[in-house]
PDB file of N, CA and C in Angstrom:
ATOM      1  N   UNK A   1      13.089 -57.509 -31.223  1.00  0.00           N
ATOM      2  CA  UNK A   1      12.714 -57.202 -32.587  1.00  0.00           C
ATOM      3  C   UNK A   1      11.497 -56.291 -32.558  1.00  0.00           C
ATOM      4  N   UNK A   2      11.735 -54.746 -33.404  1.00  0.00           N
ATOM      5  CA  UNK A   2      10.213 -54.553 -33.764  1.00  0.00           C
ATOM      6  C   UNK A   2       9.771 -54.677 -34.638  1.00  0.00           C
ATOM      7  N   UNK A   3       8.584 -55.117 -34.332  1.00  0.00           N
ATOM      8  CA  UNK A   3       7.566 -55.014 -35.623  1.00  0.00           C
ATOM      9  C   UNK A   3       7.091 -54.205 -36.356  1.00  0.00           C
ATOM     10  N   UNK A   4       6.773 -54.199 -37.743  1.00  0.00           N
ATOM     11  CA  UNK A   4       6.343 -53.288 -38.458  1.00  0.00           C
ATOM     12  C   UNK A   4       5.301 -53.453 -39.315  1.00  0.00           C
ATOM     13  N   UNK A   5       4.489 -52.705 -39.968  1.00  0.00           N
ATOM     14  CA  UNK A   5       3.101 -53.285 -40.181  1.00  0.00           C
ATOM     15  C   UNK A   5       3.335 -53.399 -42.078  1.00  0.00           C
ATOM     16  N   UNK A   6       2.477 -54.152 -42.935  1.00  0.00           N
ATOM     17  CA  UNK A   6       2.680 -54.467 -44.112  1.00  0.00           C
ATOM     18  C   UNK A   6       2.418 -52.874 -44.886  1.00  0.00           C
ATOM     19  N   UNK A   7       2.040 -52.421 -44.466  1.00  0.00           N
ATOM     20  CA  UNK A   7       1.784 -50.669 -45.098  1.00  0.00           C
ATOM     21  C   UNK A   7       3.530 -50.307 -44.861  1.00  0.00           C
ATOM     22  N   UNK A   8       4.424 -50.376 -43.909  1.00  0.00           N
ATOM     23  CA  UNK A   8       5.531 -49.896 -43.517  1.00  0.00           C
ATOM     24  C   UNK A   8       6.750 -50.795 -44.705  1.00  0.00           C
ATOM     25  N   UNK A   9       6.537 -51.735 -44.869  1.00  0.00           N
ATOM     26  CA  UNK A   9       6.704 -52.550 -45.925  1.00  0.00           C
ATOM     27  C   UNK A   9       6.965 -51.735 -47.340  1.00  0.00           C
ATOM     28  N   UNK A  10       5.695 -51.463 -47.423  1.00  0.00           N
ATOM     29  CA  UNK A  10       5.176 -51.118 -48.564  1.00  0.00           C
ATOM     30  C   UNK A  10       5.887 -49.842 -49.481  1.00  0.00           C
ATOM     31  N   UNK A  11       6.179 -49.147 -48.458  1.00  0.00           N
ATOM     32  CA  UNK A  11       6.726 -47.663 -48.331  1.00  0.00           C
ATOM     33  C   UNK A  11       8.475 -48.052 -48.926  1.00  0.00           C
ATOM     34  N   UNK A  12       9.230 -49.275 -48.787  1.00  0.00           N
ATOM     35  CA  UNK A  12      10.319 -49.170 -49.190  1.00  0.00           C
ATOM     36  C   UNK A  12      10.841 -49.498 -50.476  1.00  0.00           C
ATOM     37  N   UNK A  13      11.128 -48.942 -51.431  1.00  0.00           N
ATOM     38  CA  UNK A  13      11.245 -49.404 -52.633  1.00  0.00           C
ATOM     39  C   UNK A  13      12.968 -50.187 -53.298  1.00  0.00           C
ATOM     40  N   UNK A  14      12.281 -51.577 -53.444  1.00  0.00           N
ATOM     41  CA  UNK A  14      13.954 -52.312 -53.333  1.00  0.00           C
ATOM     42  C   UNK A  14      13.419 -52.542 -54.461  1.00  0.00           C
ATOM     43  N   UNK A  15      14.613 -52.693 -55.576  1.00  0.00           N
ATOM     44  CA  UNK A  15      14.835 -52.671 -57.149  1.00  0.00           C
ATOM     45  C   UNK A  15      16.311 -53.309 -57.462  1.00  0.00           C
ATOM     46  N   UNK A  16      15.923 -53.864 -58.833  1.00  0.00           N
ATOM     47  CA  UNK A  16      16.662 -54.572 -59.418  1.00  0.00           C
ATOM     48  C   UNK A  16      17.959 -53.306 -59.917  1.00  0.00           C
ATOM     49  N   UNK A  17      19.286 -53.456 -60.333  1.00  0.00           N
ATOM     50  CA  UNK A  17      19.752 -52.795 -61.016  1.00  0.00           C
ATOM     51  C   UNK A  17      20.789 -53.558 -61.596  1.00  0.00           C
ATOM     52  N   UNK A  18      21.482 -53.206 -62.503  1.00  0.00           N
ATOM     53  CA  UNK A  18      22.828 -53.411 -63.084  1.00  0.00           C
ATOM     54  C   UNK A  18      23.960 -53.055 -63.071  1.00  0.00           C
ATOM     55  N   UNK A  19      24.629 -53.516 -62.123  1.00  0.00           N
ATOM     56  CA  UNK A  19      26.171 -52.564 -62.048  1.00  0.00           C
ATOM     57  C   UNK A  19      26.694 -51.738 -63.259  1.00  0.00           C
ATOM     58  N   UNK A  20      27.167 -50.668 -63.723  1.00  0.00           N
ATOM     59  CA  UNK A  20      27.436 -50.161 -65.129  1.00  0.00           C
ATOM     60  C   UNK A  20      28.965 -49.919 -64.825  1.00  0.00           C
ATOM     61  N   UNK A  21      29.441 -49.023 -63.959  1.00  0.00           N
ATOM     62  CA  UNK A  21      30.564 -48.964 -63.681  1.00  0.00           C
ATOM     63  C   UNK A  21      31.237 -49.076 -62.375  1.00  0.00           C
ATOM     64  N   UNK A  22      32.577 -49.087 -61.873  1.00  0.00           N
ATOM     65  CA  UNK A  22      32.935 -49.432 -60.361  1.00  0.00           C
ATOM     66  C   UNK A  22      34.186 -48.497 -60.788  1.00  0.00           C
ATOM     67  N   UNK A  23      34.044 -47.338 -59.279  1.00  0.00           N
ATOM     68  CA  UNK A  23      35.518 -46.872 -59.081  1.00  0.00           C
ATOM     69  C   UNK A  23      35.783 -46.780 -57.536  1.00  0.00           C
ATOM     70  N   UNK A  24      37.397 -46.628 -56.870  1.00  0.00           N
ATOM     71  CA  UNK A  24      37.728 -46.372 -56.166  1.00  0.00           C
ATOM     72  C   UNK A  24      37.382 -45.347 -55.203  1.00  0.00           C
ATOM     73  N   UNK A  25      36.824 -45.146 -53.728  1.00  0.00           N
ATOM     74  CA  UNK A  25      36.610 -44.311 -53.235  1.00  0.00           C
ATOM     75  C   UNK A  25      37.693 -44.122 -51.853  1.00  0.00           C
ATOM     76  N   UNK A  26      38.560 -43.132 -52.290  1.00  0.00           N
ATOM     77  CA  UNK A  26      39.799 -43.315 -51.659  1.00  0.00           C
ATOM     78  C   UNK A  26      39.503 -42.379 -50.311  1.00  0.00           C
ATOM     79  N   UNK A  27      38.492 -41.139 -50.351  1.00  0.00           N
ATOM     80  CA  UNK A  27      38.110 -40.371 -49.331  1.00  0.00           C
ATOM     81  C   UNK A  27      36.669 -41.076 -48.346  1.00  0.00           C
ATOM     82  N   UNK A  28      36.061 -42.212 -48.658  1.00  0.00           N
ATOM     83  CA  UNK A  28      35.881 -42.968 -47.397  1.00  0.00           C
ATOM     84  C   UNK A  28      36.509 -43.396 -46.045  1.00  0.00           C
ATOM     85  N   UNK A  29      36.197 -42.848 -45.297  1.00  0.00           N
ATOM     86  CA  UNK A  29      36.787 -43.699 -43.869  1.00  0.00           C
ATOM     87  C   UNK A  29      37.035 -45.154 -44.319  1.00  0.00           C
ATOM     88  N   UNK A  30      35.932 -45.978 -44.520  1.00  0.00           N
ATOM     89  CA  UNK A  30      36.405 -47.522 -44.409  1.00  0.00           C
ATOM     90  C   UNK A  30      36.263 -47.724 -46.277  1.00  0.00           C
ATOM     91  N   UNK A  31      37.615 -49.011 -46.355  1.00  0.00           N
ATOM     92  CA  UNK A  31      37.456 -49.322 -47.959  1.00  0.00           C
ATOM     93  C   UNK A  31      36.044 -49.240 -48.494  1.00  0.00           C
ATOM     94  N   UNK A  32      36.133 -48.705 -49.595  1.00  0.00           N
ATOM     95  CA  UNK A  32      34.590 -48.535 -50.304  1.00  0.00           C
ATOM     96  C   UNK A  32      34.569 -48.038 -52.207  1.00  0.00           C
ATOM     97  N   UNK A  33      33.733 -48.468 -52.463  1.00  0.00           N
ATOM     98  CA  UNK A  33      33.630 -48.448 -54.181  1.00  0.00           C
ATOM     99  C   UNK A  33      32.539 -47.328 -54.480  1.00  0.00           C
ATOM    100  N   UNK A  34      32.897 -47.003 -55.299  1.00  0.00           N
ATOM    101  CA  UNK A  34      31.610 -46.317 -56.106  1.00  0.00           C
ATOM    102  C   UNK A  34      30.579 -46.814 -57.222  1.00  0.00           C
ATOM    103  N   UNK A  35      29.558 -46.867 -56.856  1.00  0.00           N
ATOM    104  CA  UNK A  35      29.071 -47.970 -57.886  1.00  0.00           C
ATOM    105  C   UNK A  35      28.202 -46.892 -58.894  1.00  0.00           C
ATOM    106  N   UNK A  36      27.823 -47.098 -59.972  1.00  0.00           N
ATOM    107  CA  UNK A  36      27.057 -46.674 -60.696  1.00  0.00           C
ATOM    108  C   UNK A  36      25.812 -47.957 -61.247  1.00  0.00           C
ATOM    109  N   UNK A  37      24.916 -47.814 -60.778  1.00  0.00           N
ATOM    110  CA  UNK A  37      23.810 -48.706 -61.222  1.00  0.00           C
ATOM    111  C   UNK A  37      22.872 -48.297 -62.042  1.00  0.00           C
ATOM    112  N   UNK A  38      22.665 -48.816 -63.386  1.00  0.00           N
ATOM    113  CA  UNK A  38      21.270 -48.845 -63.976  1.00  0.00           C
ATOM    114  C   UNK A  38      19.697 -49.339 -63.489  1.00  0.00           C
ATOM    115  N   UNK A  39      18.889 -48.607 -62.960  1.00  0.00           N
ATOM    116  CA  UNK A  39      17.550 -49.530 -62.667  1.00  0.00           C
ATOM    117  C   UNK A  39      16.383 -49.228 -63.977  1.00  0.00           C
ATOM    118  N   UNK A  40      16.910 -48.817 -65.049  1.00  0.00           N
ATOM    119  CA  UNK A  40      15.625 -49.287 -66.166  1.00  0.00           C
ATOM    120  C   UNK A  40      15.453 -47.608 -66.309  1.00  0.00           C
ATOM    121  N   UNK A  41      13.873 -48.102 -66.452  1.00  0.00           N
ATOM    122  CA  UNK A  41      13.024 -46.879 -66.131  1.00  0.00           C
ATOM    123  C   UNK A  41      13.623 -45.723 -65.215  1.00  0.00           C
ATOM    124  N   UNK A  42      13.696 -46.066 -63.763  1.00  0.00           N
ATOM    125  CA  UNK A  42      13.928 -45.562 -62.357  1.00  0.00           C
ATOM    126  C   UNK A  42      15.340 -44.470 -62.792  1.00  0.00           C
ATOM    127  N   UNK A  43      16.215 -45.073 -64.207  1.00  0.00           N
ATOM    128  CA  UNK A  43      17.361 -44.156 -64.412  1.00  0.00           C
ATOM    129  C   UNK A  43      18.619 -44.543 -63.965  1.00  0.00           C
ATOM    130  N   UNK A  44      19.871 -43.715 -63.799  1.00  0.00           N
ATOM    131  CA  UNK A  44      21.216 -44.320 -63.335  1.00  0.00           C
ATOM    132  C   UNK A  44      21.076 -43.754 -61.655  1.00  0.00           C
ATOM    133  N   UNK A  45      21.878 -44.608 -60.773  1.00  0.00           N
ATOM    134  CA  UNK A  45      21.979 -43.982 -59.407  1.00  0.00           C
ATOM    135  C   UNK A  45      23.223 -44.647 -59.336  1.00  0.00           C
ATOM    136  N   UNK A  46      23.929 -43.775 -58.143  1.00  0.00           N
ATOM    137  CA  UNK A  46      25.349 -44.028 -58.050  1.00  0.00           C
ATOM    138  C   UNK A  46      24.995 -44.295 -56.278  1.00  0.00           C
ATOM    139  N   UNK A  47      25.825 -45.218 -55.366  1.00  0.00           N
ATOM    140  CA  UNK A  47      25.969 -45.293 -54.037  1.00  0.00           C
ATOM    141  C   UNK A  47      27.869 -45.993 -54.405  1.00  0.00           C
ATOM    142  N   UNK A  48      27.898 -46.216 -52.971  1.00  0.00           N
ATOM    143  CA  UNK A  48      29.045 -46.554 -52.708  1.00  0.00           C
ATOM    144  C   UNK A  48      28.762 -47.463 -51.597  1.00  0.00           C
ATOM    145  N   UNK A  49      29.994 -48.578 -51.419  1.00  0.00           N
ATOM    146  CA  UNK A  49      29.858 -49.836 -51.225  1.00  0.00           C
ATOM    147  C   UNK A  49      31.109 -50.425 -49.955  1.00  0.00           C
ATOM    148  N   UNK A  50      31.178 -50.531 -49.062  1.00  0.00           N
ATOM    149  CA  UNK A  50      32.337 -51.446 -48.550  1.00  0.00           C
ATOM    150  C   UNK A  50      32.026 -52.566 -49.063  1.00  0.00           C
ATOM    151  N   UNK A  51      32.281 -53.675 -49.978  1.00  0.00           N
ATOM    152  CA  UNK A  51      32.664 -54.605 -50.527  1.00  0.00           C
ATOM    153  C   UNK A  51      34.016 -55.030 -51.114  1.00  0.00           C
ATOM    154  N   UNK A  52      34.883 -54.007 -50.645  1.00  0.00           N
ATOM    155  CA  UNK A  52      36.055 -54.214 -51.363  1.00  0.00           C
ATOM    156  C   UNK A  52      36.984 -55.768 -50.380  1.00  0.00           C
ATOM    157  N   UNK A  53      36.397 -56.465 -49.640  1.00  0.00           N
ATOM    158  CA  UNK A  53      36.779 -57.210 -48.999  1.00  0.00           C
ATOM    159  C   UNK A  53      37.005 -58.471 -50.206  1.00  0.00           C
ATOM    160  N   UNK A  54      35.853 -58.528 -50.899  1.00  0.00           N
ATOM    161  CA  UNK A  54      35.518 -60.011 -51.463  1.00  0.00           C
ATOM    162  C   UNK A  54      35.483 -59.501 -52.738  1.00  0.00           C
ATOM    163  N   UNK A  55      35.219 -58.342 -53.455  1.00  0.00           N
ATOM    164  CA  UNK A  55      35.074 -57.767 -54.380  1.00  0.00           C
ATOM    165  C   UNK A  55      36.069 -57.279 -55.020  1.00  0.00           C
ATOM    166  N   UNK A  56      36.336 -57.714 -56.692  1.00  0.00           N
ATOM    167  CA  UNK A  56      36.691 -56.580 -57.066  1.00  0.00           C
ATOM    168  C   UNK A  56      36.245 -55.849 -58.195  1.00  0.00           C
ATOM    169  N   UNK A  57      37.030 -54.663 -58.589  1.00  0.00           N
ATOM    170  CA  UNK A  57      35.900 -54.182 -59.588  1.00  0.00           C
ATOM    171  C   UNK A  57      35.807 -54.467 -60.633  1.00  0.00           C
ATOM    172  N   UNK A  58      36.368 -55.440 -61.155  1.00  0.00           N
ATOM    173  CA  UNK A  58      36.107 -56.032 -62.716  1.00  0.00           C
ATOM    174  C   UNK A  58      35.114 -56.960 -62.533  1.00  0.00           C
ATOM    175  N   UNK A  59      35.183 -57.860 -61.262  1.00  0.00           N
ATOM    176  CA  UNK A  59      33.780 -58.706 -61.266  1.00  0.00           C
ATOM    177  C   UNK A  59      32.544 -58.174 -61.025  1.00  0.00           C
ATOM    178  N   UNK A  60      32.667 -56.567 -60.731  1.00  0.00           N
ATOM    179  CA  UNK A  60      30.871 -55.870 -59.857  1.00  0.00           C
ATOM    180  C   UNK A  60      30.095 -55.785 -61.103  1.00  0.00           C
ATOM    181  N   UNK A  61      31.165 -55.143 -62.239  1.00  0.00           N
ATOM    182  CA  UNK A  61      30.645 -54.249 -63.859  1.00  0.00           C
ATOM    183  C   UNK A  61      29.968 -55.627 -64.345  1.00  0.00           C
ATOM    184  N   UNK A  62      28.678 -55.262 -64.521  1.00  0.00           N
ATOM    185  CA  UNK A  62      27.319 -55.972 -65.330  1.00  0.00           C
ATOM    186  C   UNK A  62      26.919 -57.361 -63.931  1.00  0.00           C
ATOM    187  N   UNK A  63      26.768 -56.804 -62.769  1.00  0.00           N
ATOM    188  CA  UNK A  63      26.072 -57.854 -61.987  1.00  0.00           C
ATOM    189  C   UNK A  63      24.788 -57.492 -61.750  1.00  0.00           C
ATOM    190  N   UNK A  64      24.058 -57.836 -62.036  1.00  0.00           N
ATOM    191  CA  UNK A  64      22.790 -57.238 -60.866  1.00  0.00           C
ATOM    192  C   UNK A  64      22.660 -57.146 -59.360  1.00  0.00           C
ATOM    193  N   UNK A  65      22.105 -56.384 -58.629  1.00  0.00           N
ATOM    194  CA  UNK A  65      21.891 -56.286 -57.505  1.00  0.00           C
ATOM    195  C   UNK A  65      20.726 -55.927 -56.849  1.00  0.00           C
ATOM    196  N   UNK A  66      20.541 -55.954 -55.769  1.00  0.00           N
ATOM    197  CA  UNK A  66      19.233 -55.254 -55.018  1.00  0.00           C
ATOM    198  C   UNK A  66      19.582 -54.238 -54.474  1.00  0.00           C
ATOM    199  N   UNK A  67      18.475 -53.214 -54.779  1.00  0.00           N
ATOM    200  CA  UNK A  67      18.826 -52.060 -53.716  1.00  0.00           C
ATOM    201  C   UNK A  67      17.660 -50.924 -53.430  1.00  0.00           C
ATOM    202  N   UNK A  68      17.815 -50.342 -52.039  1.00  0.00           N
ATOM    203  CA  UNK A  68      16.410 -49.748 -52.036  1.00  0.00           C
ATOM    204  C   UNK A  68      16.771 -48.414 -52.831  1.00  0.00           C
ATOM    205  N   UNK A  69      15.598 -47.900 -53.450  1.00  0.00           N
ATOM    206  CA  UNK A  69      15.862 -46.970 -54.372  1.00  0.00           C
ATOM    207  C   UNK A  69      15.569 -45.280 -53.519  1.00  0.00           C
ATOM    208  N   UNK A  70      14.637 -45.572 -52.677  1.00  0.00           N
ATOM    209  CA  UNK A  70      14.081 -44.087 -52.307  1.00  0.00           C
ATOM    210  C   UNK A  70      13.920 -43.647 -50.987  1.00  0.00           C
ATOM    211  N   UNK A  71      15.760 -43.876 -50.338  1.00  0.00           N
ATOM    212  CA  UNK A  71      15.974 -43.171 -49.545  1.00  0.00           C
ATOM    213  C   UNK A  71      16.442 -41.668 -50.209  1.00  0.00           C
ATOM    214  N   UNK A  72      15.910 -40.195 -49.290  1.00  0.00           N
ATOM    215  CA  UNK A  72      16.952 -39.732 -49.536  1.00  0.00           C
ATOM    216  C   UNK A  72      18.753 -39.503 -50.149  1.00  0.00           C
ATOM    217  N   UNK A  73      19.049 -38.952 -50.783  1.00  0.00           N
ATOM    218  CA  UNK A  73      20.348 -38.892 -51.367  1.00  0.00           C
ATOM    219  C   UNK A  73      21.411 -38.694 -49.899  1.00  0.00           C
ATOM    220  N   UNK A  74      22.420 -38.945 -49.480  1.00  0.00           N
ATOM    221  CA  UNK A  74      23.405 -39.194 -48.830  1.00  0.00           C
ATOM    222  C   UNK A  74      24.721 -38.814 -48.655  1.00  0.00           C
ATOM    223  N   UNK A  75      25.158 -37.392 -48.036  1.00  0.00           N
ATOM    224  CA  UNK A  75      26.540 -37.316 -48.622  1.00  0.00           C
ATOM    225  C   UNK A  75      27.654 -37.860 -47.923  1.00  0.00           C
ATOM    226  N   UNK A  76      28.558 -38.438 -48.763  1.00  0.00           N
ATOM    227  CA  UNK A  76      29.420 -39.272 -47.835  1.00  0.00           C
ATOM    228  C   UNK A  76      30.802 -39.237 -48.387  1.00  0.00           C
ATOM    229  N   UNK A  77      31.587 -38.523 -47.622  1.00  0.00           N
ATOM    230  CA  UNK A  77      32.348 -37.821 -48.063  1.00  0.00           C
ATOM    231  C   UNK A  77      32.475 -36.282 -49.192  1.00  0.00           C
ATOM    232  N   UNK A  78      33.119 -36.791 -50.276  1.00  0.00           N
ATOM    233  CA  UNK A  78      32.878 -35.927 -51.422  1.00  0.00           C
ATOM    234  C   UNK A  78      31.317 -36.030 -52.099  1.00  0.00           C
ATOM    235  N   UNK A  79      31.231 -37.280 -52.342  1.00  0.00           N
ATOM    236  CA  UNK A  79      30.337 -38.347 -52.876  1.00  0.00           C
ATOM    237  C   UNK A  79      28.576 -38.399 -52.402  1.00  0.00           C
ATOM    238  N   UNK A  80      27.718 -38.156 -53.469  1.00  0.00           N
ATOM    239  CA  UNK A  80      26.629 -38.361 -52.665  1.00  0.00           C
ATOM    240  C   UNK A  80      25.921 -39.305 -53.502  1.00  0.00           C
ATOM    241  N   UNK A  81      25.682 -40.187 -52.593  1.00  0.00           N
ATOM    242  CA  UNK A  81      24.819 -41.830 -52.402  1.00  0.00           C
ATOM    243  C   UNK A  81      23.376 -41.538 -52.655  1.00  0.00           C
ATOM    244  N   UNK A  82      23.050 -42.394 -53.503  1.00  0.00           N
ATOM    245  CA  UNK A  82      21.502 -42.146 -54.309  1.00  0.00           C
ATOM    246  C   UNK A  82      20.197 -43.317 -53.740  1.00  0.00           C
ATOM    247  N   UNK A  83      21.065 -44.325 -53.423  1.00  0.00           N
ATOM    248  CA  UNK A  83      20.601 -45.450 -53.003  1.00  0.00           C
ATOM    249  C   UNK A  83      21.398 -46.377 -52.037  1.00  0.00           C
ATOM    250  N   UNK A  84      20.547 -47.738 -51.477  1.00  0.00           N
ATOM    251  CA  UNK A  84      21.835 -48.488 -50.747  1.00  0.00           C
ATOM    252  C   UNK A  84      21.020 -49.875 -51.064  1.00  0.00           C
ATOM    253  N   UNK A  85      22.266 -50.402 -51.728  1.00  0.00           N
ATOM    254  CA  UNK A  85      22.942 -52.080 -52.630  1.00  0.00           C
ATOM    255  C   UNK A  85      22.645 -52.433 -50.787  1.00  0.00           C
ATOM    256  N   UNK A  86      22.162 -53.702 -50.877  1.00  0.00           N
ATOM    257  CA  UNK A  86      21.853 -54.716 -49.719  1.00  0.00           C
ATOM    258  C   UNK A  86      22.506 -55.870 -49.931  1.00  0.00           C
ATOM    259  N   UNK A  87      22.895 -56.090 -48.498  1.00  0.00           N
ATOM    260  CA  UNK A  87      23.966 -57.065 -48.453  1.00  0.00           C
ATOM    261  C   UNK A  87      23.714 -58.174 -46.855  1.00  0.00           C
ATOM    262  N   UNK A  88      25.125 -58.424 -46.529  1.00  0.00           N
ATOM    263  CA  UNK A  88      24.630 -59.651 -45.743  1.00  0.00           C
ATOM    264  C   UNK A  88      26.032 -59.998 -45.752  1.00  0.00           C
ATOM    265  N   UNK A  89      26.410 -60.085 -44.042  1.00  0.00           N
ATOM    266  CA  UNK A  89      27.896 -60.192 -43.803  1.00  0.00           C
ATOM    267  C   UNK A  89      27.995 -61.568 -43.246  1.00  0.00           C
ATOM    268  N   UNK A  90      28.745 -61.954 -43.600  1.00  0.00           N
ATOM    269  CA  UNK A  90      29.155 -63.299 -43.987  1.00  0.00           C
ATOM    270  C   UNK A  90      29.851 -64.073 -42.917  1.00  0.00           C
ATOM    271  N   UNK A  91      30.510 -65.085 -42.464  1.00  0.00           N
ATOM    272  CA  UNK A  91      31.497 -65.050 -40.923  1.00  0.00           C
ATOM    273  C   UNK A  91      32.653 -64.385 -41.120  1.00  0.00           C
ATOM    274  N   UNK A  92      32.991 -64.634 -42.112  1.00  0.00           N
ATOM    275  CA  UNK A  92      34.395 -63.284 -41.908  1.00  0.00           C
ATOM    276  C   UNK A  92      34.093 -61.761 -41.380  1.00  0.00           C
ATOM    277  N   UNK A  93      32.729 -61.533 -41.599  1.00  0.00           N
ATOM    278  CA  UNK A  93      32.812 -60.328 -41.461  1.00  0.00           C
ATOM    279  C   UNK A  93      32.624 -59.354 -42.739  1.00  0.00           C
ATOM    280  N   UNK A  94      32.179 -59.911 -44.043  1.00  0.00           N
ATOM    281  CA  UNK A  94      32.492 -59.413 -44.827  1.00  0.00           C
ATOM    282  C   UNK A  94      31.039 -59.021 -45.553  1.00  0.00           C
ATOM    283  N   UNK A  95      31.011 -58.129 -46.597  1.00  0.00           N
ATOM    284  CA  UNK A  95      29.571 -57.972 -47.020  1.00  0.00           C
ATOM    285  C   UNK A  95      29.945 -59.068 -48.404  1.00  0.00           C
ATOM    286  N   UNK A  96      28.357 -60.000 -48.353  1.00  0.00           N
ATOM    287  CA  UNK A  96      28.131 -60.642 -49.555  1.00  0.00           C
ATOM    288  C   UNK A  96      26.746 -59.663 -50.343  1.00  0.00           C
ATOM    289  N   UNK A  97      26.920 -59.315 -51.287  1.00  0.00           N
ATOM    290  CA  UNK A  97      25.821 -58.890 -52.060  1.00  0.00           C
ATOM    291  C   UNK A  97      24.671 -59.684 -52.695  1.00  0.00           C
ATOM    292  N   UNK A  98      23.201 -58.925 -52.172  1.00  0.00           N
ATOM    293  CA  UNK A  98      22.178 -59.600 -52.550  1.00  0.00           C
ATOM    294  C   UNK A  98      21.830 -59.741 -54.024  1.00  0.00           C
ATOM    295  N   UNK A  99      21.448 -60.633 -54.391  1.00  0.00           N
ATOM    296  CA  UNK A  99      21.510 -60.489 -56.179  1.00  0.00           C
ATOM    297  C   UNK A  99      19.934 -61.559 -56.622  1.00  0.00           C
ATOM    298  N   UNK A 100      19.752 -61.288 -57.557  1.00  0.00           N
ATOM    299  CA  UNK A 100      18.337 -62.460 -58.066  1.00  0.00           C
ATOM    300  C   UNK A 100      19.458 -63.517 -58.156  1.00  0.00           C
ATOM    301  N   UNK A 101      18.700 -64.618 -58.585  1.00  0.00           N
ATOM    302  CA  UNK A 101      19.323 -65.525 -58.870  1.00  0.00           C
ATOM    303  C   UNK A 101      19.176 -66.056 -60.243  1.00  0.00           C
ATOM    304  N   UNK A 102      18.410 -65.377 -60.794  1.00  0.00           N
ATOM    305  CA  UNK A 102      18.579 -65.377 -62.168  1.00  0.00           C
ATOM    306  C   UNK A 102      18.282 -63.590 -62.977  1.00  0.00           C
ATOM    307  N   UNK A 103      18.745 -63.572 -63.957  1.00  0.00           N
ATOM    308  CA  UNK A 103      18.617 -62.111 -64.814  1.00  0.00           C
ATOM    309  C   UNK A 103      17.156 -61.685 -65.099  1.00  0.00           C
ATOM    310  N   UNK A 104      16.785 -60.341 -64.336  1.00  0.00           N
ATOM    311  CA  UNK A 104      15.708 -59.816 -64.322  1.00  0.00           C
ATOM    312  C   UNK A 104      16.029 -58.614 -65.140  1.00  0.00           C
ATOM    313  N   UNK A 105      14.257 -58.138 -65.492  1.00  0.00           N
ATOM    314  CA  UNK A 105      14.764 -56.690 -66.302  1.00  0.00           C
ATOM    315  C   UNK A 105      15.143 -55.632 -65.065  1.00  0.00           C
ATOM    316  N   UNK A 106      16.124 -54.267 -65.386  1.00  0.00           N
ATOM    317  CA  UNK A 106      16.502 -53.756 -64.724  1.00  0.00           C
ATOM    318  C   UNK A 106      15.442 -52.363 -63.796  1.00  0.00           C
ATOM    319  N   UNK A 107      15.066 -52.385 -62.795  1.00  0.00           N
ATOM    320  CA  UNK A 107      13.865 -51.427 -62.341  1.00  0.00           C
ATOM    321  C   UNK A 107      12.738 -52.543 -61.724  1.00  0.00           C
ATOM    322  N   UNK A 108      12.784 -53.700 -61.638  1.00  0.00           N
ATOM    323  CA  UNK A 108      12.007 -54.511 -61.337  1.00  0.00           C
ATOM    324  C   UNK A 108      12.271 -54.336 -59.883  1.00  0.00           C
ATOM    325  N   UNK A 109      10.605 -54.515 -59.123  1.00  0.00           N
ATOM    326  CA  UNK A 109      10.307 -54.395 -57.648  1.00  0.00           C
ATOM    327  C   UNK A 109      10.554 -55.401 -57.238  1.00  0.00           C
ATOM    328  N   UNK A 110      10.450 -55.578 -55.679  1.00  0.00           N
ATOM    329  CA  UNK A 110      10.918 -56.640 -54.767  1.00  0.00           C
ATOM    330  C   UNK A 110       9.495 -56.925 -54.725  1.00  0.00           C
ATOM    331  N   UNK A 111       8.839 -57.890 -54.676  1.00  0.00           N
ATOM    332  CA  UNK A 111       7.464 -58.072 -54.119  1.00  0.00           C
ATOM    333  C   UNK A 111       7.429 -58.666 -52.860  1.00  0.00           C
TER     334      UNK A 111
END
């Protein structure tokens, strides 16, 4: 494991958002969604998702999620990725999505 110092921390910005819409991303290599997220203030950002394992897209529209907001933009495929939704693969193998556990406003920091 390396370590990293609380300044390195500091530098990553993970935010609340709201799923708004979910579509099919058929020109991914591996199954994958397109997400459109609201974070508030911060505005709309779109990434894309392999979750289509456990997911589908009528349950993503209005979930909240976590995600870091300020990587560079991403092109992947056609598609370019604004942010990346954090997750956590499960024993199947599968991504589970990180979420509050209760409803926060949307743009809210990770502390």
């Amino acid at each position: 494991m390396e370590y990293i110092t609380y300044e390195d921390f500091e530098k990553v910005d993970i935010r609340v958002g709201t799923i708004t819409a979910v579509n099919d991303f058929p020109k991914a290599r591996k199954p994958a969604y397109q997400l459109t997220i609201d974070f508030g203030n911060l505005g709309i950002k779109k990434t894309s998702a392999q979750i289509t394992d456990i997911y589908k897209k009528e349950d993503l529209v209005d979930r909240q999620v976590i995600a870091v907001v300020n990587f560079k933009p991403k092109q992947i495929a056609n598609f370019m990725s604004e942010c990346l939704v954090l997750g956590i693969y499960n024993l199947e193998n599968q991504v589970v999505l990180m979420q509050p556990e209760f409803t926060v406003p949307n743009g809210g920091r990770l502390l």
